[in-house]
Protein backbone atom coordinates (compact mmCIF):
# COMPACT_ATOMS: atom_id res chain seq x y z
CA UNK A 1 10.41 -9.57 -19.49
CA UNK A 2 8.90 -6.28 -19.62
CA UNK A 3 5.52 -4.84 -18.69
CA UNK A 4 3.76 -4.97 -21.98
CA UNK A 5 4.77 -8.92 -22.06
CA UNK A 6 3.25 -9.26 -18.19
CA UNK A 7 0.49 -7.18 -18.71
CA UNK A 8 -0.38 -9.63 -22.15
CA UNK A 9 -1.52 -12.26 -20.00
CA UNK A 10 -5.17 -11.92 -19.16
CA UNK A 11 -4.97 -12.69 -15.86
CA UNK A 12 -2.24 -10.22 -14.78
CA UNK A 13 -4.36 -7.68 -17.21
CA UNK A 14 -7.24 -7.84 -15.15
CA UNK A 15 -6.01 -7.79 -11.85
CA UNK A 16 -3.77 -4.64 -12.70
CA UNK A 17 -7.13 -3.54 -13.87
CA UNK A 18 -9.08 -4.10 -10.47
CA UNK A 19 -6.08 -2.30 -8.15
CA UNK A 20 -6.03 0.53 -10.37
CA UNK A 21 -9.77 1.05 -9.70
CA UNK A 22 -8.90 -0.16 -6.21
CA UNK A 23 -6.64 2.75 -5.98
CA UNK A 24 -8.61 5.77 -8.03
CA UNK A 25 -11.11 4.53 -5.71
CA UNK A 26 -9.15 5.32 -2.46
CA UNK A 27 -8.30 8.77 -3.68
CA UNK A 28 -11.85 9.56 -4.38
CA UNK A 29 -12.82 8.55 -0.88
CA UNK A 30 -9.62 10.42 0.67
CA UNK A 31 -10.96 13.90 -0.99
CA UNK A 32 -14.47 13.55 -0.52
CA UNK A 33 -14.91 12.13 2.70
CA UNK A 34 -13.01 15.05 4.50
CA UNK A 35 -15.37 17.49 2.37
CA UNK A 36 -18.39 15.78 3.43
CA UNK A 37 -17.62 15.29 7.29
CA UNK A 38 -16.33 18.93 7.36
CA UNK A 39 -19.61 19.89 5.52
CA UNK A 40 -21.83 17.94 8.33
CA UNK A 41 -19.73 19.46 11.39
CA UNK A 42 -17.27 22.11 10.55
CA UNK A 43 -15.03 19.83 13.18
CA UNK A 44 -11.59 18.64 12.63
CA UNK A 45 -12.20 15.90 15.54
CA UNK A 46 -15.38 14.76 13.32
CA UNK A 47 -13.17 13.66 10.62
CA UNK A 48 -10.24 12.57 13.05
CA UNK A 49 -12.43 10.16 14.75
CA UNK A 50 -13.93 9.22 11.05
CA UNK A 51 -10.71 8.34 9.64
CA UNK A 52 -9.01 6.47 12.80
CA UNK A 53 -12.28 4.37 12.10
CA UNK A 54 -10.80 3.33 9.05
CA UNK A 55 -7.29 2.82 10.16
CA UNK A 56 -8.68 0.97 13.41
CA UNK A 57 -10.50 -1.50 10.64
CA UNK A 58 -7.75 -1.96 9.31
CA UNK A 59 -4.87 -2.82 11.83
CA UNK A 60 -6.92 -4.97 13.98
CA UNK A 61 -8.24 -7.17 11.01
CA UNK A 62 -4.76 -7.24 8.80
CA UNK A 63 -3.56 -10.37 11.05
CA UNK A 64 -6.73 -12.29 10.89
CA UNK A 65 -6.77 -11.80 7.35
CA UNK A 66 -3.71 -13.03 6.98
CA UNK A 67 -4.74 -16.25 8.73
CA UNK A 68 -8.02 -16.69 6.90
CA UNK A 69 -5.73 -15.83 3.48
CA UNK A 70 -3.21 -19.27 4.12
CA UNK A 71 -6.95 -21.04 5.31
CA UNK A 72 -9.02 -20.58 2.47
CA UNK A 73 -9.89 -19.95 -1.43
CA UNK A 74 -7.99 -16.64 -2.37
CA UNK A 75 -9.95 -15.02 -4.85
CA UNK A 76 -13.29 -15.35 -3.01
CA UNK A 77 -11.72 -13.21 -0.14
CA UNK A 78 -10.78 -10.86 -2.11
CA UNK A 79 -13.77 -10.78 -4.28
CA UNK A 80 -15.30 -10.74 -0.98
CA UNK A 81 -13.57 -7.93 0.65
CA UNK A 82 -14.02 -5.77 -2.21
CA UNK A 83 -17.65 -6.78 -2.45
CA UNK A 84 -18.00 -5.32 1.33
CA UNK A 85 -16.06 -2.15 0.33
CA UNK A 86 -18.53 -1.13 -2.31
CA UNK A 87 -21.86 -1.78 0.27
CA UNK A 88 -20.51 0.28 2.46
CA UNK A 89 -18.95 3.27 0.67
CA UNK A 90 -22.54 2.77 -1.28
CA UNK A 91 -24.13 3.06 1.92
CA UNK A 92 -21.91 6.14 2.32
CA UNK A 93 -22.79 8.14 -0.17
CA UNK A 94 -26.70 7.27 0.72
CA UNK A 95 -26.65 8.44 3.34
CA UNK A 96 -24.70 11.59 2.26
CA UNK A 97 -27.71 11.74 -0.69
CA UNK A 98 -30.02 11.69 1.54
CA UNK A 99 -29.19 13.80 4.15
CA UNK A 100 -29.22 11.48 6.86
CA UNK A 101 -25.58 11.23 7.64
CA UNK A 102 -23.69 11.10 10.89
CA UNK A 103 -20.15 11.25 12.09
CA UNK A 104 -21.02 7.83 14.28
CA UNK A 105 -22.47 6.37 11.29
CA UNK A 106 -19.82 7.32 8.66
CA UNK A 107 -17.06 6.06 11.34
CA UNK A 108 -19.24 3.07 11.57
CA UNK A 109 -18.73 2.48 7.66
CA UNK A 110 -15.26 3.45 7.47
CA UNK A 111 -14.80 1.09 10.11
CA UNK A 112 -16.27 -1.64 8.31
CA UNK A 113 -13.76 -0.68 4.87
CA UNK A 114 -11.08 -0.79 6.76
CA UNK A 115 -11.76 -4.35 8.36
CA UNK A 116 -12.67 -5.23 4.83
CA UNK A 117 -9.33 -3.70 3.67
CA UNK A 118 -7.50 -5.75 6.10
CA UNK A 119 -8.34 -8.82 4.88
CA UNK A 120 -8.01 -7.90 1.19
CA UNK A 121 -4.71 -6.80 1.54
CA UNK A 122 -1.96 -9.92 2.65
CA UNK A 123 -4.77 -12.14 0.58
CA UNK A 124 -3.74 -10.10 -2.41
CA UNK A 125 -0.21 -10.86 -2.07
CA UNK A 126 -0.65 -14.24 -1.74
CA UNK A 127 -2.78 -14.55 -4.76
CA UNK A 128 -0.14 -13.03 -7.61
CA UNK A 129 2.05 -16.21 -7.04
CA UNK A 130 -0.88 -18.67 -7.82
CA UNK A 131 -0.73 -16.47 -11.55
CA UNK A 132 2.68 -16.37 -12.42
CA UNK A 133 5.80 -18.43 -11.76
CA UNK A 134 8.61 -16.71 -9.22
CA UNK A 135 11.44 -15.78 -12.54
CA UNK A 136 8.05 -13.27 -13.31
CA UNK A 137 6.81 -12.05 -10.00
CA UNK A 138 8.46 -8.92 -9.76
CA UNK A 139 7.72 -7.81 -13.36
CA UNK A 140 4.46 -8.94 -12.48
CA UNK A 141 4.68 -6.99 -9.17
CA UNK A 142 6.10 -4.14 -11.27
CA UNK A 143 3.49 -3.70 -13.82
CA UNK A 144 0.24 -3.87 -11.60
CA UNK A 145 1.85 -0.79 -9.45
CA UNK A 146 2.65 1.15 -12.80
CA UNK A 147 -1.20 0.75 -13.97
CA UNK A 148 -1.99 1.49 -10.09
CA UNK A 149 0.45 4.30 -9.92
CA UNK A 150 -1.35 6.24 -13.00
CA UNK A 151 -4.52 5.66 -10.98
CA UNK A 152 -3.44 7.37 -7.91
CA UNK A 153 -2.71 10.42 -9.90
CA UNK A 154 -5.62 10.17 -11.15
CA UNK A 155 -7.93 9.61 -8.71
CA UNK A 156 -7.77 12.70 -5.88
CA UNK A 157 -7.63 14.71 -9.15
CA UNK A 158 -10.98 13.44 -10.31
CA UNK A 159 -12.37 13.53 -6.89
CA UNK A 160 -11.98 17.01 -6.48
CA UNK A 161 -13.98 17.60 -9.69
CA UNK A 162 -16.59 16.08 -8.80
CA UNK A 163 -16.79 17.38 -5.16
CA UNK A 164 -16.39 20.84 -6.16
CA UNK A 165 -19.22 20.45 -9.15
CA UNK A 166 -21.56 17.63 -7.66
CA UNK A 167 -20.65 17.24 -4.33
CA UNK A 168 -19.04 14.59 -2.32
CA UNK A 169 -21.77 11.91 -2.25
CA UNK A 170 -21.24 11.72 -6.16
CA UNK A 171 -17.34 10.67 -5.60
CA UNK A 172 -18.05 8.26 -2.99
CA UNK A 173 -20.59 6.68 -5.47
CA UNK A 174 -18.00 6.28 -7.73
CA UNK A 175 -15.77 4.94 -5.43
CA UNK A 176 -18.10 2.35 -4.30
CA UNK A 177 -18.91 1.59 -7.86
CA UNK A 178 -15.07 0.59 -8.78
CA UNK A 179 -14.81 -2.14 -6.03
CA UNK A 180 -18.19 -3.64 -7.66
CA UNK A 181 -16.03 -2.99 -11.36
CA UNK A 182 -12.92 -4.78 -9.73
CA UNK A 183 -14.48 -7.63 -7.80
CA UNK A 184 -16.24 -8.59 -11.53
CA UNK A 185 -12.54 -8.34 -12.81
CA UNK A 186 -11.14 -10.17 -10.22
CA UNK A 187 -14.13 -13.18 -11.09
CA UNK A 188 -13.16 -12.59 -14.85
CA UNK A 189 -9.61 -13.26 -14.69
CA UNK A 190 -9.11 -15.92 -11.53
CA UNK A 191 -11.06 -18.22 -12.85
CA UNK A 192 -9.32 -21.73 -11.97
CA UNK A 193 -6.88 -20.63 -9.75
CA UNK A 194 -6.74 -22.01 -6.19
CA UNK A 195 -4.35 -22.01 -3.22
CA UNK A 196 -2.19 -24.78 -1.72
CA UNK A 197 -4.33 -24.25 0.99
CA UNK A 198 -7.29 -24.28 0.00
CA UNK A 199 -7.09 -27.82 -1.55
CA UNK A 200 -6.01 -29.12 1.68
CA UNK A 201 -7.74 -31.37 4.10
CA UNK A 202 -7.27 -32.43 7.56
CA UNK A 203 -7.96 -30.90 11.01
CA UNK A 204 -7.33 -26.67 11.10
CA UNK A 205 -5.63 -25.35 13.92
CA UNK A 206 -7.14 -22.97 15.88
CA UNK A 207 -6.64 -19.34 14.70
CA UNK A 208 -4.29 -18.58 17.65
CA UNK A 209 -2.04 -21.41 16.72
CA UNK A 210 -1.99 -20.22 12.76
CA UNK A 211 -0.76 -16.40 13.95
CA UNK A 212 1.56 -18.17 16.19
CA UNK A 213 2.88 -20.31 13.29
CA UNK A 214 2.94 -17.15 10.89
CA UNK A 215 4.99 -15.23 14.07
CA UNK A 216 7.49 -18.24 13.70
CA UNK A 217 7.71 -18.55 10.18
CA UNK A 218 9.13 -14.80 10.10
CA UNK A 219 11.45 -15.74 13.36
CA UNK A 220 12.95 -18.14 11.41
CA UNK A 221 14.56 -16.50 8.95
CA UNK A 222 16.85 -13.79 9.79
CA UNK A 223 16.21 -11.86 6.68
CA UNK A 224 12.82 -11.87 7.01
CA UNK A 225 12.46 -10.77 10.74
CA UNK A 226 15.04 -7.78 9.97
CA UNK A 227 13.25 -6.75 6.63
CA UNK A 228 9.89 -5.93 8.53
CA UNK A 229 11.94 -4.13 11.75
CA UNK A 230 13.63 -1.87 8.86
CA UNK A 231 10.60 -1.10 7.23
CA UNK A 232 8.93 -0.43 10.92
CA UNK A 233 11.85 2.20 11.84
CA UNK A 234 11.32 3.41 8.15
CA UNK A 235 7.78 4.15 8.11
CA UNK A 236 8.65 5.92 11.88
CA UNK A 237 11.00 7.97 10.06
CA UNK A 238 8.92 8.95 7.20
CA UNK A 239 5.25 8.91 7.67
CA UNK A 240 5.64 11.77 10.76
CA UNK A 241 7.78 13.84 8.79
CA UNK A 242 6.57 13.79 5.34
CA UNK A 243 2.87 13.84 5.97
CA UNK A 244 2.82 15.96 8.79
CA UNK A 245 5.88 18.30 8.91
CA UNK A 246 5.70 18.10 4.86
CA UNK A 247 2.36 20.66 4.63
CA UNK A 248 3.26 22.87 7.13
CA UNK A 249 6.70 23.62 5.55
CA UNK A 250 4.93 23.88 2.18
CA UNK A 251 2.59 26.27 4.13
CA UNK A 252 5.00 28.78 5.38
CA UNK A 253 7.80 28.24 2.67
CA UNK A 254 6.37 26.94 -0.42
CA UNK A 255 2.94 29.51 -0.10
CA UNK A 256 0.47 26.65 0.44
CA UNK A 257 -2.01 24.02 -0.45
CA UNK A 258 -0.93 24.55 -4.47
CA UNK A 259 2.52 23.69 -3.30
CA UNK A 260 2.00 20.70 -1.61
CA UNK A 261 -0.17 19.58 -4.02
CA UNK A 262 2.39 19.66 -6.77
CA UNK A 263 4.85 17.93 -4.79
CA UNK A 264 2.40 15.06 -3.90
CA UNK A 265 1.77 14.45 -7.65
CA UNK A 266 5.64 14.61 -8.11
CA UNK A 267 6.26 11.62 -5.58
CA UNK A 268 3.51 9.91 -7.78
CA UNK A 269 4.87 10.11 -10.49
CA UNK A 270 8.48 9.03 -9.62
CA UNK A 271 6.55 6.03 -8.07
CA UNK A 272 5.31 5.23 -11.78
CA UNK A 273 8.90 5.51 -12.67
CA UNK A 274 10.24 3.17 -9.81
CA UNK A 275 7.76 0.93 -10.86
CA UNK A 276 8.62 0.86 -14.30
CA UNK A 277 12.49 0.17 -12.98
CA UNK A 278 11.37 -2.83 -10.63
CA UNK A 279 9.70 -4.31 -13.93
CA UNK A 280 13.39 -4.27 -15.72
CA UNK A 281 15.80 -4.20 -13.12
CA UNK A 282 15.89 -7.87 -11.18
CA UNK A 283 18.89 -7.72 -8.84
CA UNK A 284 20.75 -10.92 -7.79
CA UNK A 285 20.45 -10.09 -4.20
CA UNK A 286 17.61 -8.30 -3.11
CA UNK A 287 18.49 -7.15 0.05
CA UNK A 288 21.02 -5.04 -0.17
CA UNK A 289 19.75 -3.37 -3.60
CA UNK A 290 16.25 -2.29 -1.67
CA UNK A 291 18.33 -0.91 1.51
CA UNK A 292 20.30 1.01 -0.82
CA UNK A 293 17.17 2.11 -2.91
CA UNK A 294 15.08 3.22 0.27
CA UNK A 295 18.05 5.33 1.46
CA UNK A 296 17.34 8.01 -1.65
CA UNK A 297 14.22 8.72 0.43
CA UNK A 298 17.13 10.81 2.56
CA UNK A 299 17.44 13.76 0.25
CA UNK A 300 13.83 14.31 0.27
CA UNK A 301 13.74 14.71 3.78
CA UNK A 302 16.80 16.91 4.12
CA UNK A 303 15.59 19.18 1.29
CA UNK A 304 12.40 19.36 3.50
CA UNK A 305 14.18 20.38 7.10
CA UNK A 306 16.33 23.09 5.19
CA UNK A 307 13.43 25.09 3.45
CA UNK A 308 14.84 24.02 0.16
CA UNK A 309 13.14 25.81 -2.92
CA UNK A 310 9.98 23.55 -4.88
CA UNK A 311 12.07 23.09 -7.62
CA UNK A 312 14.21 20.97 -5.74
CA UNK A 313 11.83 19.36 -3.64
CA UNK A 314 9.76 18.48 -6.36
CA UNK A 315 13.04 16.60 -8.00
CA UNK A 316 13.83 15.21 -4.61
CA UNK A 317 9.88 13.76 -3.90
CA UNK A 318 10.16 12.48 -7.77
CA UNK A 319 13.46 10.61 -6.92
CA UNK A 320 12.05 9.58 -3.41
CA UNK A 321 8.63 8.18 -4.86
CA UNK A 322 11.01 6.30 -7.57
CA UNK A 323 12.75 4.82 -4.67
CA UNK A 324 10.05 3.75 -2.42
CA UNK A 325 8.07 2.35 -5.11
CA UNK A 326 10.97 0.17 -6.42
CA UNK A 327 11.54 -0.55 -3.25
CA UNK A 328 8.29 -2.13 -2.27
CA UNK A 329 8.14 -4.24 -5.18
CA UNK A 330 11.69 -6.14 -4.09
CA UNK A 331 10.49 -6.57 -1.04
CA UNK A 332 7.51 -7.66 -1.76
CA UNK A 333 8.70 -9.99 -4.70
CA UNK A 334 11.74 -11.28 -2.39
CA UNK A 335 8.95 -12.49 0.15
CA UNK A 336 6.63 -13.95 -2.45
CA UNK A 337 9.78 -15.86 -4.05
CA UNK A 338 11.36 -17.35 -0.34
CA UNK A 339 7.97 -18.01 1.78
CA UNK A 340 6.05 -21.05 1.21
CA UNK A 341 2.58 -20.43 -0.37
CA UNK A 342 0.87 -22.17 2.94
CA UNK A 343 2.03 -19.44 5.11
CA UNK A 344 2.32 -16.60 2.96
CA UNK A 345 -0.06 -14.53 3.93
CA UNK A 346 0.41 -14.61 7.24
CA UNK A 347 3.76 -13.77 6.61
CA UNK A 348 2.65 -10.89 4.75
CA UNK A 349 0.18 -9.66 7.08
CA UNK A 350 2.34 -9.45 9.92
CA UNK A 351 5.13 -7.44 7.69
CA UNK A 352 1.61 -5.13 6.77
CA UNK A 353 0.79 -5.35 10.41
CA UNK A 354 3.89 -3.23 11.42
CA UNK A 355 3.92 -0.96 8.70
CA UNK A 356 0.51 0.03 9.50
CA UNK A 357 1.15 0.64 13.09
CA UNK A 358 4.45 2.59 12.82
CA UNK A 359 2.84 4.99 10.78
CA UNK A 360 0.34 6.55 13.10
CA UNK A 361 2.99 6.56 16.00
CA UNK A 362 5.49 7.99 13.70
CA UNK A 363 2.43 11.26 12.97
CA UNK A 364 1.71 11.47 16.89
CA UNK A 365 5.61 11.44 17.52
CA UNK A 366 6.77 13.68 15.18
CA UNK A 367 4.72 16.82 16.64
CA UNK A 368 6.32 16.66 19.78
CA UNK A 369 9.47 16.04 18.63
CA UNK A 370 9.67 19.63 16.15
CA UNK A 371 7.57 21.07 18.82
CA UNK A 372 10.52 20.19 21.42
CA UNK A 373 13.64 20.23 18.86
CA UNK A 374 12.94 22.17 15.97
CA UNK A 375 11.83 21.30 12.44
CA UNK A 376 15.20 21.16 10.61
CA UNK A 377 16.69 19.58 13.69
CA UNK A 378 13.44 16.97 13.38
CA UNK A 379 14.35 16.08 9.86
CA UNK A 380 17.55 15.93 10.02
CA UNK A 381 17.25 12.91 12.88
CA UNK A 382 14.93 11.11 10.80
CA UNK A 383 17.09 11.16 7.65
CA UNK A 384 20.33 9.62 9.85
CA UNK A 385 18.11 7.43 11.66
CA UNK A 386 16.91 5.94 8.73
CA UNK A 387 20.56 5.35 6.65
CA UNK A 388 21.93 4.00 10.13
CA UNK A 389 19.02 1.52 10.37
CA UNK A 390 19.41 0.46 6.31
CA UNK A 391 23.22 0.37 6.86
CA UNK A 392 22.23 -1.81 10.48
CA UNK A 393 19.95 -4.19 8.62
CA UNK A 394 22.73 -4.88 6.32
CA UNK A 395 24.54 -6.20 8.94
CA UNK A 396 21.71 -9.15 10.09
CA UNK A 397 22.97 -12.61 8.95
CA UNK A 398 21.65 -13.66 5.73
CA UNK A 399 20.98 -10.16 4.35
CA UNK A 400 23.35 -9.83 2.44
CA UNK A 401 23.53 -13.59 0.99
CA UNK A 402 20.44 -13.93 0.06
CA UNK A 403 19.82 -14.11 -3.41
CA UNK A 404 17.18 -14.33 -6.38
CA UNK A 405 17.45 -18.00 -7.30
CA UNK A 406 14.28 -17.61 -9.89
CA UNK A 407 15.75 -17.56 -13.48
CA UNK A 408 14.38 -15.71 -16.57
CA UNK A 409 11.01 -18.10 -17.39
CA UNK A 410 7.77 -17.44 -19.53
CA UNK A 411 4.42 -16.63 -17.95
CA UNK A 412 2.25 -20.05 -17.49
CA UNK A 413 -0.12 -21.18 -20.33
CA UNK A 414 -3.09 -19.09 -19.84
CA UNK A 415 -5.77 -21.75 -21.02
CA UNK A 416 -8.24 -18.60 -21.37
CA UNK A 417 -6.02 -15.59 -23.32
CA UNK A 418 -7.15 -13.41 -25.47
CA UNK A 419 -5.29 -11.29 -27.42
CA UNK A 420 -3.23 -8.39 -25.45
């Protein structure tokens, strides 16, 4: 099944349509919010404290919206969540309109998108299953990150149009403006899907008890429980390095912000391409084919820690954003395929939960550690650290045996499709 088949059903169609948005969005708030908070103050601990807002809102809600995913009706949560993202990134660029902006009330509002963000985010990976059967998830998977991957080119590029020509208030409209585009598209194409959850009855357990039983879901399969420690050692050895390390080596070898922004656009598009790859390339056992695909993330960083030339790097951040991309989608399909739908998301938000949090520990870490050791030296301990933890996971029981067991089947009856 390829991406033009998946992406034929109307449902799929339109909720590849609402992430892209989703995700040009995100880059338009990314640019313009550190142009507007450095227009305000002039303070690099103004827009610190405004973006750990965000990423606060985020990690502390991801769990309970996990919970509330496997408790209630899907699509309203994440019509909801993305219904609270455009109020306040509207409220945002008000505020920013009318001159009345402060860094307490931005963090305020970034705090509230994040929390909003939290929720959306292991709801939305419970919800693909209720569209199409497990033989089609990862094509499914696949072909919303492709349309989602164009978008993230896209969107920083479009930002910093319109926050060079109009200022940032105008891209922070926008992006408020395409989570009120794709909660209408998430409406328009969910219509008469539901959860296992909620259609059941009975007595709830307290919320406590439901992170509890998510915590021991994961605990009980092997698999599982090393899947999300792998991904937590690789986001600690790739985050720091990349996103920190990455600009100051473009800085002093590369000649600057053109540099680095030529290599970001090169790890998006190899993540187009690795999405592409996930939508024809099913492996029989999952495991072992994303360990081995997250490894090619390796050459990227030891490109990085030797001063390598952009030529290369650029091929090496194309062939690392293939990797992660493809990687992600396995993982992500593998989880959909072998957890039951009535504890899915919490399942998910606790393999989100650690992911998130590595990656600001792994951006505080890594300064101390080139500080201390050297940048090349810094590198090259995150690139061996990460193949000895892939090669490590390999080694957890049932890793290795577990396989796809979903065989090639149609997309469900759509009793509402229109023509592709």
């Amino acid at each position: 099944m390829n991406p033009r088949t998946v992406l034929g059903d109307r449902r799929i169609r339109y909720l590849a349509s609402a992430q892209a948005l989703s995700v040009l969005g995100d880059g338009c708030n990314g640019v313009a919010m550190a142009f507007a908070v450095f227009s305000l103050t002039g303070s690099a601990g103004a827009l610190s404290a405004v973006l750990t807002a965000r990423v606060l809102g985020l990690t502390v809600s991801l769990l309970f919206g996990g919970v509330l995913a496997d408790r209630a009706d899907r699509l309203r949560i994440l019509v909801g969540s993305d219904l609270v993202r455009f109020v306040s990134q509207g409220l945002t660029a008000a505020a920013l309109f009318g001159g009345h902006a402060g860094v307490a009330g931005l963090a305020a509002l970034q705090l509230v998108h994040g929390l909003a963000s939290g929720c959306f985010l292991p709801t939305y990976g419970g919800f693909v299953p209720q569209l199409v059967p497990p033989a089609a998830l990862q094509q499914a998977n696949a072909s919303i990150s492709a349309v989602s991957g164009v978008a993230n080119v896209a969107g920083p590029a479009l930002a910093g149009v319109l926050t060079a020509t109009l200022g940032p208030a105008w891209a922070l409209g926008l992006d408020s403006l395409t989570f009120l585009a794709g909660a209408l598209l998430l409406v328009a194409g969910g219509r008469g899907t539901r959860s296992a959850a909620a259609d059941a009855g009975g007595e709830r357990a307290s919320v406590l008890a439901d992170l509890r039983a998510g915590a021991a879901e994961v605990r009980a399969r092997p698999w599982l429980t090393a899947g999300i420690g792998y991904f937590v050692v690789n986001q600690l050895c790739v985050a720091g390095p990349l996103f920190v390390l990455g600009p100051i080596a473009a800085e002093r070898v590369l000649g600057g912000a053109t540099a680095w922004g030529t290599l970001l656009t090169a790890f998006s598009i190899g993540s187009v391409l690795g999405s592409l790859a996930a939508a024809r390339l099913v492996p029989r056992r999952p495991m072992p084919a994303f360990l081995a695909s997250s490894v090619l993330t390796v050459p990227l960083l030891l490109a990085m820690g030797a001063g390598a030339g952009l030529g290369v790097l650029v091929v090496a951040e194309v062939l690392a954003g293939a990797a992660v991309m493809f990687t992600d989608i396995v993982w992500q399909s593998t989880m959909q395929k072998h957890v039951p739908d009535e504890t899915l998301s919490r399942v998910l938000s606790w393999d989100l939960f650690g992911y998130t949090v590595s990656r600001p520990v792994s951006m505080g870490l890594v300064g101390l550690l080139a500080q201390h050791a050297g940048t090349r030296t810094t590198f090259a301990a995150a690139a061996a650290l990460l193949a000895a933890s892939a090669v490590l996971t390999l080694l957890v029981p049932g890793v290795r045996s577990l396989t796809d067991r979903a065989a090639p089947a149609p997309l469900p009856p759509d009793p509402d499709r229109s023509p592709a």
